[in-house]
PDB file of N, CA and C in Angstrom:
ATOM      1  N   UNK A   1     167.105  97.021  96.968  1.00  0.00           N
ATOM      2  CA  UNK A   1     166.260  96.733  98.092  1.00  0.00           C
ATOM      3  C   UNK A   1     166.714  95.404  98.675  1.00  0.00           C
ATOM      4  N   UNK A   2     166.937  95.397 100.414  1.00  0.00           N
ATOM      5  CA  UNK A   2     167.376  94.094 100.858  1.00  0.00           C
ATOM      6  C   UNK A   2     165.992  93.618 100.681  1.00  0.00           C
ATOM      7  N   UNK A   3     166.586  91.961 101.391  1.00  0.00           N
ATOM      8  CA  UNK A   3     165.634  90.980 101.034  1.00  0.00           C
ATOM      9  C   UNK A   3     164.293  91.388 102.236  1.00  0.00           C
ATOM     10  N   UNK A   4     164.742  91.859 103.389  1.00  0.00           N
ATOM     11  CA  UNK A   4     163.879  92.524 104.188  1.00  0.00           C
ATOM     12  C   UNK A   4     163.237  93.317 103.681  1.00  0.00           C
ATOM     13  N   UNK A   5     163.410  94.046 103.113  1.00  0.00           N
ATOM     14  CA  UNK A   5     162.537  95.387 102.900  1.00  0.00           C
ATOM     15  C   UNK A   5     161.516  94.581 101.589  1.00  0.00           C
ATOM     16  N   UNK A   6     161.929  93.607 101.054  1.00  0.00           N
ATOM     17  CA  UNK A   6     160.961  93.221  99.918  1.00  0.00           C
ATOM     18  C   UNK A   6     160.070  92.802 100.802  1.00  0.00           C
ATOM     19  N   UNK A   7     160.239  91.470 102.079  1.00  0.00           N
ATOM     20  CA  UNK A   7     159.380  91.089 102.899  1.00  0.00           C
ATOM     21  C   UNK A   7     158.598  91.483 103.562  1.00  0.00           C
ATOM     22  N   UNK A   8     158.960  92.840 103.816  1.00  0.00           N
ATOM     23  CA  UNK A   8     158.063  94.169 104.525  1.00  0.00           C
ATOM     24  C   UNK A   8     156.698  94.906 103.622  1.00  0.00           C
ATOM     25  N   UNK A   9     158.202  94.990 102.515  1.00  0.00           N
ATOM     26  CA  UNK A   9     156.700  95.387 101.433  1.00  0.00           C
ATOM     27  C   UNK A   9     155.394  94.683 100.768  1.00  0.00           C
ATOM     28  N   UNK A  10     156.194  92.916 100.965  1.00  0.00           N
ATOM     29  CA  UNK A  10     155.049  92.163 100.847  1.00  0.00           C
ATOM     30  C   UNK A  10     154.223  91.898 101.599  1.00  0.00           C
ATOM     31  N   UNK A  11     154.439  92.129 102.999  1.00  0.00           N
ATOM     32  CA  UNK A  11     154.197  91.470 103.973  1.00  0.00           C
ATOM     33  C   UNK A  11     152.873  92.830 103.722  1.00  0.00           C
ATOM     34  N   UNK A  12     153.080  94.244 103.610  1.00  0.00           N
ATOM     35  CA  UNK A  12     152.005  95.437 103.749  1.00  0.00           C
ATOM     36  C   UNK A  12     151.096  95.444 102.917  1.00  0.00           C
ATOM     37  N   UNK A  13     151.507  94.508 101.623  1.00  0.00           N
ATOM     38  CA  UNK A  13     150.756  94.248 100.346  1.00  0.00           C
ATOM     39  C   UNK A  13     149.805  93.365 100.556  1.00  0.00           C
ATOM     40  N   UNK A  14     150.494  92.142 100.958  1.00  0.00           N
ATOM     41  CA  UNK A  14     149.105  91.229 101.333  1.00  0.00           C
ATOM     42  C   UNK A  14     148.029  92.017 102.910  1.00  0.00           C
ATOM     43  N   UNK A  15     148.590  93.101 103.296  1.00  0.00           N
ATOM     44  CA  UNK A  15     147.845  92.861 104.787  1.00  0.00           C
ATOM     45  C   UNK A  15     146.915  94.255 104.378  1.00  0.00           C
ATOM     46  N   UNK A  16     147.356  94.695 103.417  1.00  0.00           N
ATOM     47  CA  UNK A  16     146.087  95.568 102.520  1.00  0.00           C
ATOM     48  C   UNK A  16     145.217  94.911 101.914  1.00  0.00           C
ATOM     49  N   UNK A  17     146.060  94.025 101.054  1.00  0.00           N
ATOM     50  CA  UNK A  17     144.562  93.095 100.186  1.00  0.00           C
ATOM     51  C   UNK A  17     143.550  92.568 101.076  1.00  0.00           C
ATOM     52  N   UNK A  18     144.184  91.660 101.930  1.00  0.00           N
ATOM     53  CA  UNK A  18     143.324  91.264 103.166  1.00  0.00           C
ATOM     54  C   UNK A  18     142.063  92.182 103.756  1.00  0.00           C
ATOM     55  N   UNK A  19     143.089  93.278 104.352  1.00  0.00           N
ATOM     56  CA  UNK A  19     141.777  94.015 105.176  1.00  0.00           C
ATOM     57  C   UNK A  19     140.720  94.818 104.092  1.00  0.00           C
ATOM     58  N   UNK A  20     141.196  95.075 102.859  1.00  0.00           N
ATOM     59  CA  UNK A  20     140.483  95.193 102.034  1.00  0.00           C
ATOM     60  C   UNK A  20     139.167  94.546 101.059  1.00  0.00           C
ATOM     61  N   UNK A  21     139.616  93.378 101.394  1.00  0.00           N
ATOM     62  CA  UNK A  21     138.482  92.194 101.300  1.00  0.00           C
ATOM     63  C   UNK A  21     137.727  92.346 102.200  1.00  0.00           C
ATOM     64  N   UNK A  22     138.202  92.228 103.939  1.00  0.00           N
ATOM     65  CA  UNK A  22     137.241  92.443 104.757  1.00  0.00           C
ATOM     66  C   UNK A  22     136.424  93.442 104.749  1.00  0.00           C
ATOM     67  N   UNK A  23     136.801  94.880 104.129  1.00  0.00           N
ATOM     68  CA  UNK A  23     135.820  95.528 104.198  1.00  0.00           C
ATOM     69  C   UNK A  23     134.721  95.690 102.830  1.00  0.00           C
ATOM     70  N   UNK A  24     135.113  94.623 102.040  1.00  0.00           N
ATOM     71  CA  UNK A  24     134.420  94.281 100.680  1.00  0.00           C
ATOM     72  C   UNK A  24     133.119  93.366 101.430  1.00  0.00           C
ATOM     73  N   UNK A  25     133.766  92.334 102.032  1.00  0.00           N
ATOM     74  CA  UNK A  25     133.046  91.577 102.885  1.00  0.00           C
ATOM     75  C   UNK A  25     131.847  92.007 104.145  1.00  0.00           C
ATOM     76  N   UNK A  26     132.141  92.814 104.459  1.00  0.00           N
ATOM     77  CA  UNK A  26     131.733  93.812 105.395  1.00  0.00           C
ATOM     78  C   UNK A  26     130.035  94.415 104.329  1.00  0.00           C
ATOM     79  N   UNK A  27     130.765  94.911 103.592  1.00  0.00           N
ATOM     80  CA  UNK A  27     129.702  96.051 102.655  1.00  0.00           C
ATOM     81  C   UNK A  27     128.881  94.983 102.161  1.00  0.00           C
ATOM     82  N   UNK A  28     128.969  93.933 101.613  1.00  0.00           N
ATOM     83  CA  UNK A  28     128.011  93.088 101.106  1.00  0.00           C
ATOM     84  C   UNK A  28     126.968  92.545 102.199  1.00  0.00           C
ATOM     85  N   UNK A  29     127.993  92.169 103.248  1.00  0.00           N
ATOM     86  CA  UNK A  29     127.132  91.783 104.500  1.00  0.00           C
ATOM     87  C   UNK A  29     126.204  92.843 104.913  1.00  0.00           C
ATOM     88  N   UNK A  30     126.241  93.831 105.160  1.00  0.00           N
ATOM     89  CA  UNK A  30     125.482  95.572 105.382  1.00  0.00           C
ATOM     90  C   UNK A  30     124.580  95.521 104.351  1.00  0.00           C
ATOM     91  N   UNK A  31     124.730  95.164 102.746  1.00  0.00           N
ATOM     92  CA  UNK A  31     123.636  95.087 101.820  1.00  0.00           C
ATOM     93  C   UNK A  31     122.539  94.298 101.888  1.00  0.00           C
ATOM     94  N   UNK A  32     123.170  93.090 102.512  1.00  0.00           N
ATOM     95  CA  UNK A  32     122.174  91.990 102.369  1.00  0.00           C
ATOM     96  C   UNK A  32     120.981  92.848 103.868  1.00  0.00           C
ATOM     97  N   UNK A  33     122.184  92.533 104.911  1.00  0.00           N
ATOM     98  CA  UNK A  33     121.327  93.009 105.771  1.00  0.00           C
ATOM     99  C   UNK A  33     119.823  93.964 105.538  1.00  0.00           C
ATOM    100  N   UNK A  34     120.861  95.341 104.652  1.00  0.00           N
ATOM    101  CA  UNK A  34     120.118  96.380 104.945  1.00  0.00           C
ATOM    102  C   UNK A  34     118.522  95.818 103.304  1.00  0.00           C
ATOM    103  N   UNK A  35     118.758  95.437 102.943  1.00  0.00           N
ATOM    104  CA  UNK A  35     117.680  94.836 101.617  1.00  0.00           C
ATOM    105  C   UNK A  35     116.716  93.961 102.573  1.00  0.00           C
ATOM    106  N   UNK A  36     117.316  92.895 103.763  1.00  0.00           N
ATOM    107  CA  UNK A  36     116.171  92.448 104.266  1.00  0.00           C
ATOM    108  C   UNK A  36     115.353  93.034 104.871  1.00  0.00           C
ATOM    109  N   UNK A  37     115.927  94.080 105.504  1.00  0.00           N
ATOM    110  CA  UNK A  37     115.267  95.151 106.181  1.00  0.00           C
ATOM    111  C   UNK A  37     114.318  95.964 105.905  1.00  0.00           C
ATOM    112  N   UNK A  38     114.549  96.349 104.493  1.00  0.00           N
ATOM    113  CA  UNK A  38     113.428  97.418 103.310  1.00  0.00           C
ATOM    114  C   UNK A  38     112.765  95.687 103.011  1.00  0.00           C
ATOM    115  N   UNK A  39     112.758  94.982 102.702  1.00  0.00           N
ATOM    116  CA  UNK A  39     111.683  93.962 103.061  1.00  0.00           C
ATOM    117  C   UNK A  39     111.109  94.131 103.741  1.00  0.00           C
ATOM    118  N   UNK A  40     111.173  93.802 105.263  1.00  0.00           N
ATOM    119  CA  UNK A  40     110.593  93.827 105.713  1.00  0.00           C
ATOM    120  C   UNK A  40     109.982  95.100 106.567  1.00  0.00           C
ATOM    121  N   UNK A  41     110.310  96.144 106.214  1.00  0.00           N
ATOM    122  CA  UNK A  41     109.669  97.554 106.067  1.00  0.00           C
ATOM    123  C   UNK A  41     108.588  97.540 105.372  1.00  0.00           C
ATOM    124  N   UNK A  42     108.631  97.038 103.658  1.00  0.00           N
ATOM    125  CA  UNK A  42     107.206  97.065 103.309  1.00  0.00           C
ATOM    126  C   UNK A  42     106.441  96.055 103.241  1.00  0.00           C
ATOM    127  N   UNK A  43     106.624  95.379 104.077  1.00  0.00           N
ATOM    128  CA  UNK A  43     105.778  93.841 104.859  1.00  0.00           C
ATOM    129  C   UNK A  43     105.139  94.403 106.038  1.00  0.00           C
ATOM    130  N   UNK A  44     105.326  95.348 106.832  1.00  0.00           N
ATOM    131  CA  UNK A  44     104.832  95.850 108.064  1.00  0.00           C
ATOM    132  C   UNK A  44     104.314  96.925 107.548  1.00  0.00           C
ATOM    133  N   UNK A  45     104.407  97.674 106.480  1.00  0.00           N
ATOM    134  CA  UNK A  45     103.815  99.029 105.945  1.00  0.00           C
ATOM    135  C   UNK A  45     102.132  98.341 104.838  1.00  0.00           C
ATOM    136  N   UNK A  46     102.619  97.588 104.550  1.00  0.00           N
ATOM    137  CA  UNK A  46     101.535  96.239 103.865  1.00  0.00           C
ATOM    138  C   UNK A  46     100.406  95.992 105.184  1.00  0.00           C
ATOM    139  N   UNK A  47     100.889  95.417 106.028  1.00  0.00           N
ATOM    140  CA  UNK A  47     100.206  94.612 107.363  1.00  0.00           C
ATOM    141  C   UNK A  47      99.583  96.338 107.460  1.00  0.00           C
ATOM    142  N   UNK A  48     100.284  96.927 108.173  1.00  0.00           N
ATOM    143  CA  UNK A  48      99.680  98.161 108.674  1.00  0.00           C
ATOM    144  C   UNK A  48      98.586  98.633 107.835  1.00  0.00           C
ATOM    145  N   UNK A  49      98.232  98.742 106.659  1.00  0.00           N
ATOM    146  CA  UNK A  49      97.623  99.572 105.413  1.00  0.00           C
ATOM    147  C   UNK A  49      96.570  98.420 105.348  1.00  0.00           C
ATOM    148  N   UNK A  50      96.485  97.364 105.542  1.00  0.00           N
ATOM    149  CA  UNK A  50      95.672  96.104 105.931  1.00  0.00           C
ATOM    150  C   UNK A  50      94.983  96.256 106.891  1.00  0.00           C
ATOM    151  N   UNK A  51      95.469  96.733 108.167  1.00  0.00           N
ATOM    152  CA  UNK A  51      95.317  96.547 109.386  1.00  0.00           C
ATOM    153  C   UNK A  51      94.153  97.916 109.305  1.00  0.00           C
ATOM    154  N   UNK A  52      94.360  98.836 108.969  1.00  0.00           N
ATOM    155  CA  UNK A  52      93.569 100.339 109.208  1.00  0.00           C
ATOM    156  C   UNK A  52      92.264 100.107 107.736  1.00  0.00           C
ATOM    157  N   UNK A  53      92.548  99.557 106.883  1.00  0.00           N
ATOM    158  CA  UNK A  53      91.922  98.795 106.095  1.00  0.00           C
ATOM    159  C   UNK A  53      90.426  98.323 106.765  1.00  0.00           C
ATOM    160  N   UNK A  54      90.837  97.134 107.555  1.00  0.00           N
ATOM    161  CA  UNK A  54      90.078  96.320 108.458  1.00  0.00           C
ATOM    162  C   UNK A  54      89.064  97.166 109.372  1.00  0.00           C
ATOM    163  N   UNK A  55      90.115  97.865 109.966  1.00  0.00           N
ATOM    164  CA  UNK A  55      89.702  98.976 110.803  1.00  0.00           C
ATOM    165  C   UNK A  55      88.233  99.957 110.165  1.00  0.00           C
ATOM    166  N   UNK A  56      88.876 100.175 109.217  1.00  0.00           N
ATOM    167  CA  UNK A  56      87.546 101.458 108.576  1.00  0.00           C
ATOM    168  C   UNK A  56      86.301 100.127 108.609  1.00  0.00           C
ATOM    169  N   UNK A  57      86.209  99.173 107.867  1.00  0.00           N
ATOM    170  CA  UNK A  57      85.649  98.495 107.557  1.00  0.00           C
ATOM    171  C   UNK A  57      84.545  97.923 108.716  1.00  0.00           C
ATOM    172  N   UNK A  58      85.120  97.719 109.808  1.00  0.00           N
ATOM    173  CA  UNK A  58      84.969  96.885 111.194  1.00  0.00           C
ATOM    174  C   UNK A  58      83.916  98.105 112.061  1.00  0.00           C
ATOM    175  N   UNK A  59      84.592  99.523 111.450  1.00  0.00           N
ATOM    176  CA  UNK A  59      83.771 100.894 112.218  1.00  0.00           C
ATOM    177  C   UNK A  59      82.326 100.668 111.427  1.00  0.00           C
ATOM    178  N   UNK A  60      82.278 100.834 109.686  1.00  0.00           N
ATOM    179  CA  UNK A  60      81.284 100.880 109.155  1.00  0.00           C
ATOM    180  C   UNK A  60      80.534  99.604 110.112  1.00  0.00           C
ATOM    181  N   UNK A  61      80.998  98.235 110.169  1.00  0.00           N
ATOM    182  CA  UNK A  61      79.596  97.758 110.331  1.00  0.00           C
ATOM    183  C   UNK A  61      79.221  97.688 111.636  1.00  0.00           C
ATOM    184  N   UNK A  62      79.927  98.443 112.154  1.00  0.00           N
ATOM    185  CA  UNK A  62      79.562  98.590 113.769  1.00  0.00           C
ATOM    186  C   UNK A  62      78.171  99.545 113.230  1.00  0.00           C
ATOM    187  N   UNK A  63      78.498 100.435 112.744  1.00  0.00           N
ATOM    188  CA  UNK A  63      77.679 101.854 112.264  1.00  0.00           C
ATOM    189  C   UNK A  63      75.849 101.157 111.833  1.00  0.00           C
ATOM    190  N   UNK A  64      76.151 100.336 110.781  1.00  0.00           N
ATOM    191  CA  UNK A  64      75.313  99.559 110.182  1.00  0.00           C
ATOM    192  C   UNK A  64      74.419  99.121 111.465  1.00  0.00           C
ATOM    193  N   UNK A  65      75.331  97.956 112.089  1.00  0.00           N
ATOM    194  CA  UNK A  65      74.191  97.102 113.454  1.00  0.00           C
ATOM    195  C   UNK A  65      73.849  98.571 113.974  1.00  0.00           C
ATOM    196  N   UNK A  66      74.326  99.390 114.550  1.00  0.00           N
ATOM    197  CA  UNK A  66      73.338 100.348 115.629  1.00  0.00           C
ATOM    198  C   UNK A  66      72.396 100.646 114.468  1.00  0.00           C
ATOM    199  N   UNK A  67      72.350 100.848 113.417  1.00  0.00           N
ATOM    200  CA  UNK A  67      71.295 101.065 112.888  1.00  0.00           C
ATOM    201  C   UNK A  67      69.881 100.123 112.717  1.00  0.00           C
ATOM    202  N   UNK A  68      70.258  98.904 112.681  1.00  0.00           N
ATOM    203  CA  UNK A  68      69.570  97.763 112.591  1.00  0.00           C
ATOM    204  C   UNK A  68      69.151  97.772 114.013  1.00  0.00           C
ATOM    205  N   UNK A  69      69.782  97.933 115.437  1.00  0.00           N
ATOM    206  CA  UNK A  69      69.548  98.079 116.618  1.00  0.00           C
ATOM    207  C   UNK A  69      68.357  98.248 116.720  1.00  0.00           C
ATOM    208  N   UNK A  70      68.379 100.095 116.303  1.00  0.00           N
ATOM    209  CA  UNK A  70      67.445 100.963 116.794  1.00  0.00           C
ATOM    210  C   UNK A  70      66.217 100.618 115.916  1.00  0.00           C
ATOM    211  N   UNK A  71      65.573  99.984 114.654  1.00  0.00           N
ATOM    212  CA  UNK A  71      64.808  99.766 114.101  1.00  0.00           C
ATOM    213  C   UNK A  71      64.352  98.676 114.844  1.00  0.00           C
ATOM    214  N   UNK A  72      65.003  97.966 114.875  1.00  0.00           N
ATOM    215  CA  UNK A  72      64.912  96.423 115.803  1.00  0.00           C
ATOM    216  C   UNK A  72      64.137  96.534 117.285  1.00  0.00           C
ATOM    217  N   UNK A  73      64.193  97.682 118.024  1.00  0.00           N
ATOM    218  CA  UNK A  73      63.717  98.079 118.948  1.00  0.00           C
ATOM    219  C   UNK A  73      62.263  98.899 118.941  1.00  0.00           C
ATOM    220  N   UNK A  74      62.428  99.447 117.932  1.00  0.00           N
ATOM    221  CA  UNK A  74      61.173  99.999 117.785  1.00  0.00           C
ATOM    222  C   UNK A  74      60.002  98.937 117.162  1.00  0.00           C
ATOM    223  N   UNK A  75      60.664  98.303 116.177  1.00  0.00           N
ATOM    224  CA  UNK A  75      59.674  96.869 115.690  1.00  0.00           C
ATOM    225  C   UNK A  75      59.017  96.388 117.528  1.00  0.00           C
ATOM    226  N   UNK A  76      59.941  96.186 117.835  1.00  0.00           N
ATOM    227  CA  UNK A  76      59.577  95.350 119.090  1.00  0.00           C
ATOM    228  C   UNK A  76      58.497  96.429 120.353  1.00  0.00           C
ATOM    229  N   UNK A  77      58.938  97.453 120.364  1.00  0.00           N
ATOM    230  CA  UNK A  77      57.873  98.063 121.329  1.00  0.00           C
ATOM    231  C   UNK A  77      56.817  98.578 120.518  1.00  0.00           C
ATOM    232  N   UNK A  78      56.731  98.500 119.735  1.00  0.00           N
ATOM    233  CA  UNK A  78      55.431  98.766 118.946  1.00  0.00           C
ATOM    234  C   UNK A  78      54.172  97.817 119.138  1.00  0.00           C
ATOM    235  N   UNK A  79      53.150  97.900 119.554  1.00  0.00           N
ATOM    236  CA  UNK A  79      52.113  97.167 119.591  1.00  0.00           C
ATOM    237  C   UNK A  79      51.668  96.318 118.431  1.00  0.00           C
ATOM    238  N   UNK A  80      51.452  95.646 118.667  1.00  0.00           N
ATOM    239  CA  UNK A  80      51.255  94.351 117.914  1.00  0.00           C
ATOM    240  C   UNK A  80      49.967  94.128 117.020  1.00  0.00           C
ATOM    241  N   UNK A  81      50.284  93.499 115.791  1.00  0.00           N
ATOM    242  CA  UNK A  81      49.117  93.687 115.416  1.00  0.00           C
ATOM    243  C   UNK A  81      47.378  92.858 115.378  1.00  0.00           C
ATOM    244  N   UNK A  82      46.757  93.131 115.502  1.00  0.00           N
ATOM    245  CA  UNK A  82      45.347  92.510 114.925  1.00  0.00           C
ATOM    246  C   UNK A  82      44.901  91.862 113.727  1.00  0.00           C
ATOM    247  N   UNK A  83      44.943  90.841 114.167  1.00  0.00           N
ATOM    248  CA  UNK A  83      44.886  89.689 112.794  1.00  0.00           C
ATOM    249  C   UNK A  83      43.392  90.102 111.883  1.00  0.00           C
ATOM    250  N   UNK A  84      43.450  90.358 110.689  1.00  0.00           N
ATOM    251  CA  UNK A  84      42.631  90.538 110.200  1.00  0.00           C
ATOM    252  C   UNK A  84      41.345  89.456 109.650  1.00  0.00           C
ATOM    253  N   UNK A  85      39.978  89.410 109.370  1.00  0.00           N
ATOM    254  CA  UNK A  85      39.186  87.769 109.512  1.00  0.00           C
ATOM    255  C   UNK A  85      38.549  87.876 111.130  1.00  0.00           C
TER     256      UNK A  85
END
């Protein structure tokens, strides 16, 4: 083998290792990425399950006051009473 053809072959050797790193580099970068991501997937699936949480909660005591409302109203139009003595 001339001295060229060794230089060629080195030259294809390192320019494999290289782009081969980059795509080592690449995949780790895509991991990290994709891990912050399922983070923060179940940070918004959390919030959400919180959020409808609140929700049920916020309906009940809506439910509750109209109930207190309507008692509250009738106390009040009801005639009043006569002090006894």
């Amino acid at each position: 083998m001339s001295l060229t053809r060794k230089n060629m072959a080195l030259g294809m050797a390192i320019f494999a290792i290289v782009g081969l790193s980059g795509c080592a580099t690449y995949t780790d970068e895509f991991a990290t990425i994709n891990s912050r991501l399922d983070q923060l997937d179940a940070r918004v699936q959390g919030a959400a399950q919180s959020a409808e949480a609140a929700n049920r909660e916020a309906q009940r005591a809506n439910q509750r006051l109209d109930q207190i409302e309507g008692r509250v109203r009738n106390l009040e139009s009801s005639p009043g009473r006569v002090p006894r003595g």
